[in-house]
Protein backbone atom coordinates (compact mmCIF):
# COMPACT_ATOMS: atom_id res chain seq x y z
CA UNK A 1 -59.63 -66.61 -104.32
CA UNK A 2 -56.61 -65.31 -102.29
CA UNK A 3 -53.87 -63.65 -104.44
CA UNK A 4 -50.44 -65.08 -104.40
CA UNK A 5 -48.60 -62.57 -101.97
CA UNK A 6 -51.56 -62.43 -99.50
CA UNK A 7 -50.97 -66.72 -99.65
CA UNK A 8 -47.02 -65.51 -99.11
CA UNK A 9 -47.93 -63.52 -96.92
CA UNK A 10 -49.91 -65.87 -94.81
CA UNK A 11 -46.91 -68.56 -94.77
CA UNK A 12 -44.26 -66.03 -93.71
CA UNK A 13 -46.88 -65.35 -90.79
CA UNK A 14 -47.06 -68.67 -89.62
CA UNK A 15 -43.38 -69.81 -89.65
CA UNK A 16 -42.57 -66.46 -87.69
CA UNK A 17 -45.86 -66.87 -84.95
CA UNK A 18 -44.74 -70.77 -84.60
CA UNK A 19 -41.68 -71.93 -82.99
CA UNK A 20 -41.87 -75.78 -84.31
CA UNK A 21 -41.26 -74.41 -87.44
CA UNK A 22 -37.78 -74.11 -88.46
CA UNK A 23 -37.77 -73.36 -92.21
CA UNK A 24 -40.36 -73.48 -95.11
CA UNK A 25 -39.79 -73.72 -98.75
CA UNK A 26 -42.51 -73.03 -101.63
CA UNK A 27 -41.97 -75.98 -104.11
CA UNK A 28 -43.68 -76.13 -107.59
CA UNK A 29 -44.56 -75.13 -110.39
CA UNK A 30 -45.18 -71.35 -108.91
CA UNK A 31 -41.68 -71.22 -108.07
CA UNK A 32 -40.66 -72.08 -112.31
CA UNK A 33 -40.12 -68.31 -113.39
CA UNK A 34 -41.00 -70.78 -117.18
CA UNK A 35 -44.27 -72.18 -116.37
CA UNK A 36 -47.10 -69.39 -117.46
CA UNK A 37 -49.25 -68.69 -114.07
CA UNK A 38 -53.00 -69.78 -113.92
CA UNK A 39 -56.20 -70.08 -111.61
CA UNK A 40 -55.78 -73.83 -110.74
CA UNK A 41 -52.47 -73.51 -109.46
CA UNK A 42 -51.53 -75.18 -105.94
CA UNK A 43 -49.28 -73.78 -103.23
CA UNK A 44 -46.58 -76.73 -102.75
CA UNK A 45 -45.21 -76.00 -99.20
CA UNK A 46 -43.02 -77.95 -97.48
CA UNK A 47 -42.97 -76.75 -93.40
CA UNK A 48 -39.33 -78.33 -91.37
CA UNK A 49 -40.63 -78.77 -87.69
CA UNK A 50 -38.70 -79.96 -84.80
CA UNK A 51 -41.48 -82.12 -83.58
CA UNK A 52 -43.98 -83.92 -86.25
CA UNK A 53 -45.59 -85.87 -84.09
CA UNK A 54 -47.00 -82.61 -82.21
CA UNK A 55 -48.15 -81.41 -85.81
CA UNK A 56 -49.90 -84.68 -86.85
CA UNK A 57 -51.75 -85.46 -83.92
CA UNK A 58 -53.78 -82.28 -83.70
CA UNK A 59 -55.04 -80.33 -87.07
CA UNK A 60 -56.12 -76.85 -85.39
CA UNK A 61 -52.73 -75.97 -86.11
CA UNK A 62 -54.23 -75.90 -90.21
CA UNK A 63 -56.64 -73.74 -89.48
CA UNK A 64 -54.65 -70.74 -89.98
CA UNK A 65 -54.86 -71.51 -93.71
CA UNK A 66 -58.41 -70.61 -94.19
CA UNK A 67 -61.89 -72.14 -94.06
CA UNK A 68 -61.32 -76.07 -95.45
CA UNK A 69 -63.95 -77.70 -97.72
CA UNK A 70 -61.68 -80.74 -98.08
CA UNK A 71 -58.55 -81.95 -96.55
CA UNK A 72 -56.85 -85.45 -97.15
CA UNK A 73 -53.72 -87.17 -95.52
CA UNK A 74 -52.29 -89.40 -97.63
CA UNK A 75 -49.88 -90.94 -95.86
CA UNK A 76 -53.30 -91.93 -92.93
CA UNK A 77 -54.56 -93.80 -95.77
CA UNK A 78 -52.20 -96.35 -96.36
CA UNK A 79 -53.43 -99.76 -96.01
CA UNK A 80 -49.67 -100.51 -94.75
CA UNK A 81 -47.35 -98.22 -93.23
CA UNK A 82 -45.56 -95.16 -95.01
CA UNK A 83 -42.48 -95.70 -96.07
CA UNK A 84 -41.79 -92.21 -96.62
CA UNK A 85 -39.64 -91.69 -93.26
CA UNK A 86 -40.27 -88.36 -91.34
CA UNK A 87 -42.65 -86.81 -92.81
CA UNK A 88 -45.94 -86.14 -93.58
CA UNK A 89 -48.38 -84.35 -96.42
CA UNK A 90 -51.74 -82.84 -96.00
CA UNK A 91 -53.89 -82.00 -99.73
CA UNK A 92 -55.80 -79.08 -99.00
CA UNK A 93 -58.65 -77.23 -101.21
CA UNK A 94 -60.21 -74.55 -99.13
CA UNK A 95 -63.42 -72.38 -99.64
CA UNK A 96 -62.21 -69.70 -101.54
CA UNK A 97 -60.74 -71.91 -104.29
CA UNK A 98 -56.89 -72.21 -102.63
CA UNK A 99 -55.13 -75.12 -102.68
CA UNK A 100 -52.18 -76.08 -100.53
């Protein structure tokens, strides 16, 4: 598994090699200096982008993250449609045990 500042890292790469994203904020429970850190922690990171639809039509964009075993959009399986607004979520578990 990927250690936390290689994952930091990694997102700090992206938002500075991609020019749809404005700003990116690590959410979570790895941000709460009182929760005790463990293995099946999740990286909760929220990406601002000045053109979703551009993000959520084409996934290669993802692939930057790693080798995926499973990825799942929740808000493409709603039976009706999102009433979330603007925006969009991807769960993400990837070979090497990371999950975003």
């Amino acid at each position: 598994m990927r250690k936390e500042k290689e994952m930091i890292n990694l997102f700090e790469y992206i938002v500075m090699n991609d020019d749809g994203i404005r700003l990116s904020v690590l959410e979570g429970s790895r941000t709460n200096k009182n929760i005790t850190k463990d293995y099946f922690q999740d990286y909760d990171i929220s990406f601002f982008v000045t053109d979703i639809d551009s993000y959520k039509k084409d996934d290669c964009w993802l692939e930057v993250f790693g080798d995926l075993t499973f990825m799942q959009k929740p808000e493409d399986m709603e039976l009706f449609p999102s009433e979330l607004g603007n925006w969009f979520s991807y769960i993400m578990y990837f070979n090497d045990g990371v999950k975003i």
